[in-house]
C-alpha atoms as a PDB file:
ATOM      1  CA  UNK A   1     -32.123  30.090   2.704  1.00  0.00           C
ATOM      2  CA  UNK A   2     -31.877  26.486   3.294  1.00  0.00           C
ATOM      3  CA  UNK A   3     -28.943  25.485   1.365  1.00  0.00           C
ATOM      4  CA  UNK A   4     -26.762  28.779   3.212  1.00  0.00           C
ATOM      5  CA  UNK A   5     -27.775  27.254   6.772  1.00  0.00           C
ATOM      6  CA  UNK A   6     -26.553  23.889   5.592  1.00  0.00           C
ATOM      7  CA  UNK A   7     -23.145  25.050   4.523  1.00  0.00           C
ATOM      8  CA  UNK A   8     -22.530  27.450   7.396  1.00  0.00           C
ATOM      9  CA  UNK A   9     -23.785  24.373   9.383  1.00  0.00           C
ATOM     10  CA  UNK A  10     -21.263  22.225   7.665  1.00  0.00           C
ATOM     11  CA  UNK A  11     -18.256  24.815   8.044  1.00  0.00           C
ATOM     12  CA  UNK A  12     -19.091  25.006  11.889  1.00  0.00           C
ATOM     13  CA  UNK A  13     -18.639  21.226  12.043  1.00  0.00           C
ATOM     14  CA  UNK A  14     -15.779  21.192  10.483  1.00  0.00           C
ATOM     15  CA  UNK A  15     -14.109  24.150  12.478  1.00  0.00           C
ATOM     16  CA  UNK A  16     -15.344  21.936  15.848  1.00  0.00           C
ATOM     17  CA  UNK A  17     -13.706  19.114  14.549  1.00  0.00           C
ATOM     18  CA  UNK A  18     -10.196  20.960  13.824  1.00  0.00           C
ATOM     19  CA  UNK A  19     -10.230  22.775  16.755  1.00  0.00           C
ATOM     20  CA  UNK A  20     -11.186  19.262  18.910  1.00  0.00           C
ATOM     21  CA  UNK A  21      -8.332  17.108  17.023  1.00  0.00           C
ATOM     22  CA  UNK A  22      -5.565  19.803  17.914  1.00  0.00           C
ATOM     23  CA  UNK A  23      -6.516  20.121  21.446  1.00  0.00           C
ATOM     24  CA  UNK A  24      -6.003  16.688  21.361  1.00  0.00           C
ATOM     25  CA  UNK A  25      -2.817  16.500  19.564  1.00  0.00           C
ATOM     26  CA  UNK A  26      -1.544  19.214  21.809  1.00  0.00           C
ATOM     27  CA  UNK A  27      -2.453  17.550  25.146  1.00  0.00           C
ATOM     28  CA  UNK A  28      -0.776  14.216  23.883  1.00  0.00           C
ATOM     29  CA  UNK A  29       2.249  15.867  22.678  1.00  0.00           C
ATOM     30  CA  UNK A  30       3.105  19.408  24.570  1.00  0.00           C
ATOM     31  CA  UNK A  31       5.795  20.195  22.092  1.00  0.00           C
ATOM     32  CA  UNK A  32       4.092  20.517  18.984  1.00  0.00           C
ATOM     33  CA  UNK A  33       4.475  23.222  16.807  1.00  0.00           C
ATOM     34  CA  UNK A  34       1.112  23.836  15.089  1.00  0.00           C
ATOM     35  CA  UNK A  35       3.259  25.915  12.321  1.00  0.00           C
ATOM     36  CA  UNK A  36       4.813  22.200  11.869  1.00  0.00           C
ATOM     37  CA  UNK A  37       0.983  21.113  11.205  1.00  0.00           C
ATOM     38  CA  UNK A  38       0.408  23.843   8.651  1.00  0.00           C
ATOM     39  CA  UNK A  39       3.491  22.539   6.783  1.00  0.00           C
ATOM     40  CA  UNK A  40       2.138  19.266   6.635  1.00  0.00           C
ATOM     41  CA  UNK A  41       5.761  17.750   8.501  1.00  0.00           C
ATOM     42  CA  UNK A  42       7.817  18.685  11.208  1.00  0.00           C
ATOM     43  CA  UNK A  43      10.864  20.919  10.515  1.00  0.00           C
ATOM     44  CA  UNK A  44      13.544  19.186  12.424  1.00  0.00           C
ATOM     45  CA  UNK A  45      13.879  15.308  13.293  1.00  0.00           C
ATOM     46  CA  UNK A  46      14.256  14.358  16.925  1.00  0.00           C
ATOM     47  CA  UNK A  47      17.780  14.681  16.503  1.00  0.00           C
ATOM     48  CA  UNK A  48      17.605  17.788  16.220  1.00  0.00           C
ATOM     49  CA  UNK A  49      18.829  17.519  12.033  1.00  0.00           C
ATOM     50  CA  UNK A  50      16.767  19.349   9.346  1.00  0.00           C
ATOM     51  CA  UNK A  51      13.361  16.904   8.272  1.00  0.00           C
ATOM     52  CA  UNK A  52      13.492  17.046   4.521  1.00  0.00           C
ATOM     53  CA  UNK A  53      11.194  15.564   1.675  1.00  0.00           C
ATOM     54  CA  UNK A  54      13.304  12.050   1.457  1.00  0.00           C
ATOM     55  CA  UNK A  55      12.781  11.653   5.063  1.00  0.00           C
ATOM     56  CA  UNK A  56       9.111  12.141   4.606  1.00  0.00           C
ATOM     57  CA  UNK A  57       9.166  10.100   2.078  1.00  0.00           C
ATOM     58  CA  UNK A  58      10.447   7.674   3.796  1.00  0.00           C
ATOM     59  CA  UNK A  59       8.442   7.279   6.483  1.00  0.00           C
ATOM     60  CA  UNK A  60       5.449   7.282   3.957  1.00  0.00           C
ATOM     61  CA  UNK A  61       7.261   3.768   2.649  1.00  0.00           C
ATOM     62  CA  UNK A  62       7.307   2.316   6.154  1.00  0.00           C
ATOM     63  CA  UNK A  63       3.968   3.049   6.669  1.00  0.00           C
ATOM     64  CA  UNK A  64       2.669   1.532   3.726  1.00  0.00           C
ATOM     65  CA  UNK A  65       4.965  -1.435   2.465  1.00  0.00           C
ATOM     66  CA  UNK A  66       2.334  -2.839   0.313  1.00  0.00           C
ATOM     67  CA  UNK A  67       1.798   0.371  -1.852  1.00  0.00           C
ATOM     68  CA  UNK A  68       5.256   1.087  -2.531  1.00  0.00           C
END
């Protein structure tokens, strides 16, 4: 009984948690798409151009020069 109340207690939390950080994310940036979140990366640039896997991967090398 214990071990069920734990895991619905940690699937709660973690539900809280989602639903907390996109609130957020929408309130700082009114424009998001949250099918964009489920995708893991926006589906058009801010130009307006199709966002593709090089440009992700891209931005993944900017962000962290000392892996890459």
């Amino acid at each position: 009984m214990l071990p069920q109340r734990v895991e619905d207690l940690k699937r709660s939390a973690a539900r809280a948690g989602a639903i907390t950080a996109l609130t957020r994310a929408k309130a700082w940036q009114a424009d998001l798409d949250p099918e964009d979140l489920a995708n893991g990366c926006p589906s058009v640039k801010e130009d307006g151009s199709p966002f593709s896997a090089n440009d992700f991967a891209e931005i993944a090398r900017e962000m962290r020069p000392l892996a890459s």
